[in-house]
N, C-alpha and C. Protein backbone atom coordinates (compact mmCIF):
# COMPACT_ATOMS: atom_id res chain seq x y z
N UNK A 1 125.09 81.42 133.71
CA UNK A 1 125.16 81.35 135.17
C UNK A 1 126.51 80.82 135.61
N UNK A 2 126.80 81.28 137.05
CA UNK A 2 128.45 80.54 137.42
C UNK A 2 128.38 78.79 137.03
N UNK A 3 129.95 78.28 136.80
CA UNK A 3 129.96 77.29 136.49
C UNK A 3 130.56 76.77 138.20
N UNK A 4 130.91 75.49 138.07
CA UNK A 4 131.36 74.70 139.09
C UNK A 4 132.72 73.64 138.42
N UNK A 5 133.60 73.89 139.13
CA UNK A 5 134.65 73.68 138.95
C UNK A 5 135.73 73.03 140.47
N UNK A 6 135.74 71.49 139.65
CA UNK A 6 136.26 70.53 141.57
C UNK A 6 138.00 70.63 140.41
N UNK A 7 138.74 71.07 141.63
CA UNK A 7 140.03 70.71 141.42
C UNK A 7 140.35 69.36 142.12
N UNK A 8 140.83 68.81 141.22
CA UNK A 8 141.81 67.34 142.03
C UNK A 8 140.40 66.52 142.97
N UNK A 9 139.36 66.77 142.77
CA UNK A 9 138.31 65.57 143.81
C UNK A 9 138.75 64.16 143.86
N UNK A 10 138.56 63.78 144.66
CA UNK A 10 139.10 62.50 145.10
C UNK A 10 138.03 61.47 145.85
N UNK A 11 136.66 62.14 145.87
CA UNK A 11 135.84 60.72 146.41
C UNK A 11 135.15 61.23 145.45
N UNK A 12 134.82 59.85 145.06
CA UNK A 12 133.64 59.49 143.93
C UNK A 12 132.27 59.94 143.79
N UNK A 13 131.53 59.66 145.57
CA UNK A 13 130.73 59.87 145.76
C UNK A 13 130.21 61.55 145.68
N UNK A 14 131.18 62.10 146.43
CA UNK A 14 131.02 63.48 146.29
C UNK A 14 130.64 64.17 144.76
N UNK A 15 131.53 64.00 144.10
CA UNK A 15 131.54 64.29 142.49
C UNK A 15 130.30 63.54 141.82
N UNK A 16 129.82 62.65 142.75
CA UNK A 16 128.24 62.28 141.83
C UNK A 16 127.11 63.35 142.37
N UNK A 17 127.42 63.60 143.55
CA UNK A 17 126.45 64.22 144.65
C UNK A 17 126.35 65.79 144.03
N UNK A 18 127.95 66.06 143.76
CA UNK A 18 127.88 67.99 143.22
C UNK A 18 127.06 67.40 141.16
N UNK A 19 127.64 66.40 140.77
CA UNK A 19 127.01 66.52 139.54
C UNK A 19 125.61 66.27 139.42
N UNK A 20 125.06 65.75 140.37
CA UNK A 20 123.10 65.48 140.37
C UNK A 20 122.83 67.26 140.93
N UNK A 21 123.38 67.75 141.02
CA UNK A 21 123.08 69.29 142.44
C UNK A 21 123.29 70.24 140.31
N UNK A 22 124.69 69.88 140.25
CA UNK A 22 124.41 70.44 138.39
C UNK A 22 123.67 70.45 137.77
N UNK A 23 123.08 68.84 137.45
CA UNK A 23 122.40 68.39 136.43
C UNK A 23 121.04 69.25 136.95
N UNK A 24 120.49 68.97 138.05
CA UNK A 24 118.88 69.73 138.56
C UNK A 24 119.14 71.69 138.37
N UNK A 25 120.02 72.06 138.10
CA UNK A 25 120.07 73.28 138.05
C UNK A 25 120.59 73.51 136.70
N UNK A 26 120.77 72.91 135.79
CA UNK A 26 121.52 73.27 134.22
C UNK A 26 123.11 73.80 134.08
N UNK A 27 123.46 73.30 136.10
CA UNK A 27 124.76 74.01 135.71
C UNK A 27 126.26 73.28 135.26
N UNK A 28 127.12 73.90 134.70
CA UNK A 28 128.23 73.40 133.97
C UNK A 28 128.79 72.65 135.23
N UNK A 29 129.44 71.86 135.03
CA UNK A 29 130.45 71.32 135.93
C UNK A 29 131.50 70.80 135.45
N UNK A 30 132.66 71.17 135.76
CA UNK A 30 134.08 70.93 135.45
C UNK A 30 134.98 70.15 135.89
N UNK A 31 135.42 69.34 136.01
CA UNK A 31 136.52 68.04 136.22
C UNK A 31 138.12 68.95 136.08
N UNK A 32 139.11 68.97 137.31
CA UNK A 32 139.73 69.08 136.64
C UNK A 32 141.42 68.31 137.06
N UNK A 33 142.02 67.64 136.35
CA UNK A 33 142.81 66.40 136.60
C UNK A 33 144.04 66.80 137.64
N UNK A 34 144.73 65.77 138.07
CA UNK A 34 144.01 64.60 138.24
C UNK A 34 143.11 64.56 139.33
N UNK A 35 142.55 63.17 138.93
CA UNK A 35 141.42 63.01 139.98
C UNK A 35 142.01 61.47 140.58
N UNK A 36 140.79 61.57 141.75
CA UNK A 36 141.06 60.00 142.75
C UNK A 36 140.43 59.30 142.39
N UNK A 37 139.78 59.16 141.14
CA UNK A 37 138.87 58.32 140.18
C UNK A 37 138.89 58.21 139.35
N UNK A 38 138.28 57.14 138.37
CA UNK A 38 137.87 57.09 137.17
C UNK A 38 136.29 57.69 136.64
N UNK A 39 136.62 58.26 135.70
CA UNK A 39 135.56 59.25 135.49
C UNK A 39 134.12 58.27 135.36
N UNK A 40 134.22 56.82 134.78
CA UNK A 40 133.54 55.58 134.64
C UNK A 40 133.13 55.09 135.93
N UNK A 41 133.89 55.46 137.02
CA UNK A 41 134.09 54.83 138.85
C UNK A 41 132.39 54.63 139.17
N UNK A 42 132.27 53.48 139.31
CA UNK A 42 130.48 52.70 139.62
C UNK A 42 130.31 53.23 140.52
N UNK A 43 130.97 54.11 141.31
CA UNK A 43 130.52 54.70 142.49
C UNK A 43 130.10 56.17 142.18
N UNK A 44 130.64 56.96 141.02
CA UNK A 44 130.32 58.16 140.34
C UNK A 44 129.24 57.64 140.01
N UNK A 45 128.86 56.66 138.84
CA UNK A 45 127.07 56.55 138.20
C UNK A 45 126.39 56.79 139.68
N UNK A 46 126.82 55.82 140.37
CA UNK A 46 125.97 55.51 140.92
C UNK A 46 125.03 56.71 142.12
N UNK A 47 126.15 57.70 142.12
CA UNK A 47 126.37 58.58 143.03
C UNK A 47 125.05 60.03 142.72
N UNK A 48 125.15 59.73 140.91
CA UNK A 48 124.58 60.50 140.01
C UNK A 48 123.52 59.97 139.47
N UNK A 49 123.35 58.67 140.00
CA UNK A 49 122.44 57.92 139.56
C UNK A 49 121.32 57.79 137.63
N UNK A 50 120.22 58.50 137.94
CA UNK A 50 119.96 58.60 135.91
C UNK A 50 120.43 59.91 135.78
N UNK A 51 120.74 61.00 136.65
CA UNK A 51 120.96 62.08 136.15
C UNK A 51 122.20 62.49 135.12
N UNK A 52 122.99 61.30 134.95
CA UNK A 52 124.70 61.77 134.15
C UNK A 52 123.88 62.70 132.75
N UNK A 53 123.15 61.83 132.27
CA UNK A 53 122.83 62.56 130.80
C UNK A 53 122.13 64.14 130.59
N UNK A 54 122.27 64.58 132.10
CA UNK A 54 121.47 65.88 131.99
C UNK A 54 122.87 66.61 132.78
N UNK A 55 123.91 66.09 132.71
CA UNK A 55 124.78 66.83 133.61
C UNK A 55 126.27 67.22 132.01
N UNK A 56 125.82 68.57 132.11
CA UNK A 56 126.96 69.31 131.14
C UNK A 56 128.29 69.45 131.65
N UNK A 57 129.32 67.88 131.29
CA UNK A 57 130.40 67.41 132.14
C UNK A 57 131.45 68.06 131.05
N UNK A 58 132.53 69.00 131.61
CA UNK A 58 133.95 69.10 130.91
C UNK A 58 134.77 68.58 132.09
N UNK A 59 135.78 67.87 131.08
CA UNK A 59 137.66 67.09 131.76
C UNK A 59 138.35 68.23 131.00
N UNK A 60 139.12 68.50 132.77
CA UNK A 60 140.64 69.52 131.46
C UNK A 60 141.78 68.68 132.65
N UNK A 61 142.30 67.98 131.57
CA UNK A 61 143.50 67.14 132.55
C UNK A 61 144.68 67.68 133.25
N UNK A 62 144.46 68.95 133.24
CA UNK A 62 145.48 69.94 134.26
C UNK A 62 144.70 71.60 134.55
N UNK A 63 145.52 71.88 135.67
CA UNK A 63 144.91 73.27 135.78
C UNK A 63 145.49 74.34 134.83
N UNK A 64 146.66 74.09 134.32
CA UNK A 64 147.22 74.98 133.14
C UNK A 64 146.05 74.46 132.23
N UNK A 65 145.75 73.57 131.49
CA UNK A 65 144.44 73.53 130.22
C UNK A 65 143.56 74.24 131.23
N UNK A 66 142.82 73.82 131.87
CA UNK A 66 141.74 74.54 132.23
C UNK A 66 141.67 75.86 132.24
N UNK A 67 143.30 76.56 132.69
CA UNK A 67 142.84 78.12 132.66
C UNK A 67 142.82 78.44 131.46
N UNK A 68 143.57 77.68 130.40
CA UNK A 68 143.53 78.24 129.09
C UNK A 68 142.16 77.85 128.09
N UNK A 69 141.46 76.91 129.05
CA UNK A 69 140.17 76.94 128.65
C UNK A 69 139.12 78.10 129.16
N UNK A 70 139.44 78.58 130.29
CA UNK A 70 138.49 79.34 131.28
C UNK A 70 138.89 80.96 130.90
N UNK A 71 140.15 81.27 131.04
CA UNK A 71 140.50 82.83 130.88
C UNK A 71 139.58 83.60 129.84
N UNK A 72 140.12 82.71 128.41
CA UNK A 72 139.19 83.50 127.25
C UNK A 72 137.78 83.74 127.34
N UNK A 73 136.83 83.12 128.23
CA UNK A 73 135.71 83.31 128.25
C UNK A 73 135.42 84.40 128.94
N UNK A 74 136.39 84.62 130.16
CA UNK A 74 136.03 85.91 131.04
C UNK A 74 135.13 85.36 132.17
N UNK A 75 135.30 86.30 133.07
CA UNK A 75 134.71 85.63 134.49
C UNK A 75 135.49 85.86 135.48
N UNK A 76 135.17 85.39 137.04
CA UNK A 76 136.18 85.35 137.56
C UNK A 76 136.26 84.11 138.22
N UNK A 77 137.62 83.89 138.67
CA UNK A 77 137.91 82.66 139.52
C UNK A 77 137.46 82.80 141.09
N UNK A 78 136.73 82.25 141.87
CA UNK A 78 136.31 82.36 143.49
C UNK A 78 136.73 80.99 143.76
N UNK A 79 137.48 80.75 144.41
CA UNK A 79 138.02 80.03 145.33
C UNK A 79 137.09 79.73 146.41
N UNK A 80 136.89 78.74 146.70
CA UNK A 80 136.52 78.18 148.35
C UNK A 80 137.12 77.71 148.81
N UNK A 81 137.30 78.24 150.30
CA UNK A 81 138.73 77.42 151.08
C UNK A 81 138.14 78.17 152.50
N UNK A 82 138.71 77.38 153.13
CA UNK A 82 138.23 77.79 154.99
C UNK A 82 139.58 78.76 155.43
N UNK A 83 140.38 79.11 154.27
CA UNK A 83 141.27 80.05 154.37
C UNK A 83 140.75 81.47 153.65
N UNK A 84 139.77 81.90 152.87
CA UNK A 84 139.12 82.82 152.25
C UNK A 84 139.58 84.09 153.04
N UNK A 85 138.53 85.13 152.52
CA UNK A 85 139.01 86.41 153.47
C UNK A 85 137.47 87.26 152.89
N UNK A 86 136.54 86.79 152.28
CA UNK A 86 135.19 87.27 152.74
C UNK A 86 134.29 86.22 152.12
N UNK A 87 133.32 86.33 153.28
CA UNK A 87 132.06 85.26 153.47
C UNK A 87 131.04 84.84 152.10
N UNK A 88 130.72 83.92 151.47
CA UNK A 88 130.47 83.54 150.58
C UNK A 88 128.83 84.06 150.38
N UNK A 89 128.77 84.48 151.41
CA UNK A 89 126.90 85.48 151.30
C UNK A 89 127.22 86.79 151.31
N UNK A 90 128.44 87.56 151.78
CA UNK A 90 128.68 89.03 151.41
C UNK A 90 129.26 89.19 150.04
N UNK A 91 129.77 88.26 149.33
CA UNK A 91 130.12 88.52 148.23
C UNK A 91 129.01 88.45 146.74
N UNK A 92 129.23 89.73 145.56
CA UNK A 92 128.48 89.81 144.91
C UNK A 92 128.78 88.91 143.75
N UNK A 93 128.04 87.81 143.48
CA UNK A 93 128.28 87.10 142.22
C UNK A 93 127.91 88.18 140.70
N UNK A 94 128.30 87.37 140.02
CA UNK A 94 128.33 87.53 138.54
C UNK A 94 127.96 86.34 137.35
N UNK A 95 127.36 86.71 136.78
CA UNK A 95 126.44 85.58 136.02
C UNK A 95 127.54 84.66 135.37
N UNK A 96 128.74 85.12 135.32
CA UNK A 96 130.28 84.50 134.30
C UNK A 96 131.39 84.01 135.46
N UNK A 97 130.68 83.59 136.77
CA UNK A 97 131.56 83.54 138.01
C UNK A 97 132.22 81.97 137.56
N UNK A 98 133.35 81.49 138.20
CA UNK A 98 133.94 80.07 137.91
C UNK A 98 133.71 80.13 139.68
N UNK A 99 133.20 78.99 139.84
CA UNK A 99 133.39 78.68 141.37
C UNK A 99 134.02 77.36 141.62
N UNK A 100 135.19 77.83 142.36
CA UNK A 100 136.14 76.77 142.40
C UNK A 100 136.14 76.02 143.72
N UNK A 101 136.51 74.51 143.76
CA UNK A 101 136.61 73.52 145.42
C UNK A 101 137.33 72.82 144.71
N UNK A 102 138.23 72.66 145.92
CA UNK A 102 139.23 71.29 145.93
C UNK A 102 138.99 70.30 146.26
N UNK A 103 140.07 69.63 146.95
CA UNK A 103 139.88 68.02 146.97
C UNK A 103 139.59 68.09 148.58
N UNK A 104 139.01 66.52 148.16
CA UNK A 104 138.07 66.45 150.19
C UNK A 104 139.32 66.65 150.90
N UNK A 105 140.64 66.30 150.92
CA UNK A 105 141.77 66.43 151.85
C UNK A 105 142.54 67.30 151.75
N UNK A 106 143.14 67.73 150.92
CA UNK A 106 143.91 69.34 150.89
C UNK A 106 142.92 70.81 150.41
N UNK A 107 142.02 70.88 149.99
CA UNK A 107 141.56 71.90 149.46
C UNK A 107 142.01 71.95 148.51
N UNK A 108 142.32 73.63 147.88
CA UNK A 108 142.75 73.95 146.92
C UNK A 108 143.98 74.24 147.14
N UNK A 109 144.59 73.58 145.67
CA UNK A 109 146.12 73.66 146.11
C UNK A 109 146.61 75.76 146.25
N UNK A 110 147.77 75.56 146.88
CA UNK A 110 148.04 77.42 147.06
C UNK A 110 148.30 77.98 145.28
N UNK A 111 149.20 77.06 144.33
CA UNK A 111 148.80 78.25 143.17
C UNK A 111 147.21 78.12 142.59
N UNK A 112 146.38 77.53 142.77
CA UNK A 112 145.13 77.81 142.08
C UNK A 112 144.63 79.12 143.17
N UNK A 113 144.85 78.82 144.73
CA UNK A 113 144.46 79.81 145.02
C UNK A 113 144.91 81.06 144.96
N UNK A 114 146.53 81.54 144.69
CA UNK A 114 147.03 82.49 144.05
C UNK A 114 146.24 83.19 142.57
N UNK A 115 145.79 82.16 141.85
CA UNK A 115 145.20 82.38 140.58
C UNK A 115 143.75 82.73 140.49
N UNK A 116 143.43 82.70 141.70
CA UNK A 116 141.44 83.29 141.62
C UNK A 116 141.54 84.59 142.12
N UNK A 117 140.19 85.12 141.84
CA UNK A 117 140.37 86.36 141.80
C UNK A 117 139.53 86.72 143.25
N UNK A 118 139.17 85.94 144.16
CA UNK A 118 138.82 86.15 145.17
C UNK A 118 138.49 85.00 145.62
N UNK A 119 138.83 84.73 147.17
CA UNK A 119 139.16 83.57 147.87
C UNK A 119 137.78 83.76 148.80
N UNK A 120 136.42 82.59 149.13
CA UNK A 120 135.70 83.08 149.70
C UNK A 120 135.63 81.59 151.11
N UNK A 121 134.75 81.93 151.70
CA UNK A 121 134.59 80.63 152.85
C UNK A 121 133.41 80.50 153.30
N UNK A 122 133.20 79.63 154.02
CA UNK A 122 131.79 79.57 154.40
C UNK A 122 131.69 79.81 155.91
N UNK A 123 131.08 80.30 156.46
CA UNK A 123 131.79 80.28 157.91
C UNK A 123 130.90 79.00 158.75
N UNK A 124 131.50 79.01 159.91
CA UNK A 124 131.52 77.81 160.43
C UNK A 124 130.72 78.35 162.56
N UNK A 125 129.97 77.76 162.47
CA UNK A 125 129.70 78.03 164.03
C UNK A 125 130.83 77.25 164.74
N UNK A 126 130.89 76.23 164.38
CA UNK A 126 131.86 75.31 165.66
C UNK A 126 133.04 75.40 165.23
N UNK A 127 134.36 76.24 166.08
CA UNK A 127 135.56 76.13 165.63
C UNK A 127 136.44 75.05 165.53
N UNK A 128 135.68 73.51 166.04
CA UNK A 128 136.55 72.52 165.68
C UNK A 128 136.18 71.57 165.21
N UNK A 129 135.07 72.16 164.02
CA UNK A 129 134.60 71.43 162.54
C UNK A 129 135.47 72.50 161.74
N UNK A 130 136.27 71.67 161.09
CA UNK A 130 137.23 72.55 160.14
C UNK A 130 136.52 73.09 158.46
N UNK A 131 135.65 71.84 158.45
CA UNK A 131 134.99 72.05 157.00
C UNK A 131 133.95 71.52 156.83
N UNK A 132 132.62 71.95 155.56
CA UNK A 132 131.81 70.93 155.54
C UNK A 132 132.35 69.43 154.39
N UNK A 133 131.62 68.84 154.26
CA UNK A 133 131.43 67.94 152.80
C UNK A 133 131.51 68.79 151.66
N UNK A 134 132.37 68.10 150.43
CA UNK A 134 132.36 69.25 149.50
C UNK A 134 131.20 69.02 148.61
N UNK A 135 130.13 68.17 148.54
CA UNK A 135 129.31 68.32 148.30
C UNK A 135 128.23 69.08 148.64
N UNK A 136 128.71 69.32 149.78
CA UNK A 136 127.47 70.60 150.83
C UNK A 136 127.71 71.56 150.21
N UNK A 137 129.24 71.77 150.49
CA UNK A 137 130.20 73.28 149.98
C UNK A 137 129.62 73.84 148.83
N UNK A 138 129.60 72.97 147.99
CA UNK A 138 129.56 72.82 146.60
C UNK A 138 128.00 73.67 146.18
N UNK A 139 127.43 73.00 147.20
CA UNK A 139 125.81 73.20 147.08
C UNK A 139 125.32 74.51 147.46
N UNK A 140 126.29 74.75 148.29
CA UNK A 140 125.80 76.19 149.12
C UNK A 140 126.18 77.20 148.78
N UNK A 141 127.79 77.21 148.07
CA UNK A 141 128.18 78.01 146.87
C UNK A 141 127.17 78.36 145.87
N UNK A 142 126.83 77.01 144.94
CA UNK A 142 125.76 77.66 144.07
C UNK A 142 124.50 78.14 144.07
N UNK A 143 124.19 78.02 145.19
CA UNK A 143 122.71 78.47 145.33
C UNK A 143 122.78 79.48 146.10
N UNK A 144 123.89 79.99 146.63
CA UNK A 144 123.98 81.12 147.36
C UNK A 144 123.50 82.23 145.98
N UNK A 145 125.16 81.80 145.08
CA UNK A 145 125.26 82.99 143.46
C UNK A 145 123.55 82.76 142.77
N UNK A 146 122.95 81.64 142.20
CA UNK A 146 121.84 81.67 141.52
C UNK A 146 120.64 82.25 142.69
N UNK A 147 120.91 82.17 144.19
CA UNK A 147 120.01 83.17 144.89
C UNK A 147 120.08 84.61 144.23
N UNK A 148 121.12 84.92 144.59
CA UNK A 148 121.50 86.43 144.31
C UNK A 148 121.59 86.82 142.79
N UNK A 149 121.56 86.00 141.56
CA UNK A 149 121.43 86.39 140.85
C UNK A 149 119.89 85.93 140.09
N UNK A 150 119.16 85.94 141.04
CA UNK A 150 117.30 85.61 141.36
C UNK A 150 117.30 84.56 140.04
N UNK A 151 118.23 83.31 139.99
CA UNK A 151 118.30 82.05 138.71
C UNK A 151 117.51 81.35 139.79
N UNK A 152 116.36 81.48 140.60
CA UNK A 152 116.00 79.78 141.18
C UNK A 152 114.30 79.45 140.69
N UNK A 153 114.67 80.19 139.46
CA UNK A 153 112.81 79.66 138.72
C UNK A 153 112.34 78.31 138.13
N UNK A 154 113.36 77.75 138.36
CA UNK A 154 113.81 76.48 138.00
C UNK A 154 112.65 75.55 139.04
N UNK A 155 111.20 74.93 138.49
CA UNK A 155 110.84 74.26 139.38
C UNK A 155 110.19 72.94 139.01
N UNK A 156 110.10 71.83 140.02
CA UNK A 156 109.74 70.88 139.31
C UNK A 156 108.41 70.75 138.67
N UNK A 157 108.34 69.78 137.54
CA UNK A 157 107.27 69.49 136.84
C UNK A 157 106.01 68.98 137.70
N UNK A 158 104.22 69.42 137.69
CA UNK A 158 103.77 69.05 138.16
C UNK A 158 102.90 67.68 137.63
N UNK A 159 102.40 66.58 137.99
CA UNK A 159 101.81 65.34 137.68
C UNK A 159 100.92 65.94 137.03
C-alpha cells in the first residue's frame, strides 16, 4: 500500500499524530532529515503515545538518500502542496504510491517538488485558510489512496 513520507517536519506533535494514523493502518512512514526534532522528542512519544511499536518508522537523513532509497523500489512520488495542479480525490492511486508532505511552514521544498511525479492538493472552501494541519493532510491523503484502492478492511477487534 502507499507509504507516507514527511519531508523536513518540524512539530513534534504532528509527526506523532501522522505516526498513530500509520501505526492503526500498517502503513510505512518515512522521516526524512532534517527535522525540527529529535526523533526521542517527549513530545513525539507522547504524541504517539503506546502506538511507536506498531509504527514501521524509516530515517533517511537527506532527500538525496531517500530517493536512492525510494527510486529502486518503483512507485511514484505525489507531492502535497496547496500549489498542486489536480485534486487529491480525482487522482488514481497505485498500491506502490510514495505520498509526500512537508514541513508545517514551508511545505515542500521546490526541488522535491520538481522530483514527484505528480503534485496533488486538497482543495479548500475558504480562500483565506491557506492549509490544513499536516496531520489532517496527512490523514486525508491516505485514506483517500487506501479508499480507492478498497485497503479499509482493517477493523477493530471486538470485546
Amino acid at each position: 500500500m502507499p507509504q507516507v513520507v514527511l519531508v523536513h517536519p518540524q512539530i513534534p506533535q504532528n509527526t506523532g499524530n501522522i505516526a498513530r494514523t500509520c501505526a492503526a493502518t500498517g502503513t510505512e512512514l518515512h522521516l526524512v532529515a532534517p527535522l525540527g526534532f529529535e526523533i526521542t522528542d517527549r513530545y513525539l512519544k507522547r504524541a504517539g503515545l503506546d502506538y511507536w511499536p506498531y509504527v514501521k518508522l524509516h530515517y533517511h537523513g537527506s532527500v538525496e538518500i531517500f530517493q536512492a532509497y525510494s527510486r529502486p523500489k518503483g512507485g511514484r512520488w505525489l507531492g502535497f502542496s496547496a500549489r498542486g495542479s489536480c485534486s487529491y480525490i480525482e487522482y488514481q492511486y497505485q498500491v506502490d504510491d510514495w505520498l509526500l508532505f512537508g514541513s508545517e511552514t514551508q511545505g515542500l521544498p521546490a526541488e522535491v517538488l520538481d522530483m514527484c511525479d505528480q503534485v496533488l492538493y486538497i482543495p479548500m472552501g475558504q480562500p483565506h485558510v491557506r492549509s490544513l494541519n499536516l496531520s489532517v493532510s496527512a490523514a486525508v491523503g491516505l485514506f483517500e489512496a487506501r479508499r480507492q484502492l478498497s485497503d479499509l478492511s482493517v477493523k477493530p477487534e471486538q470485546p
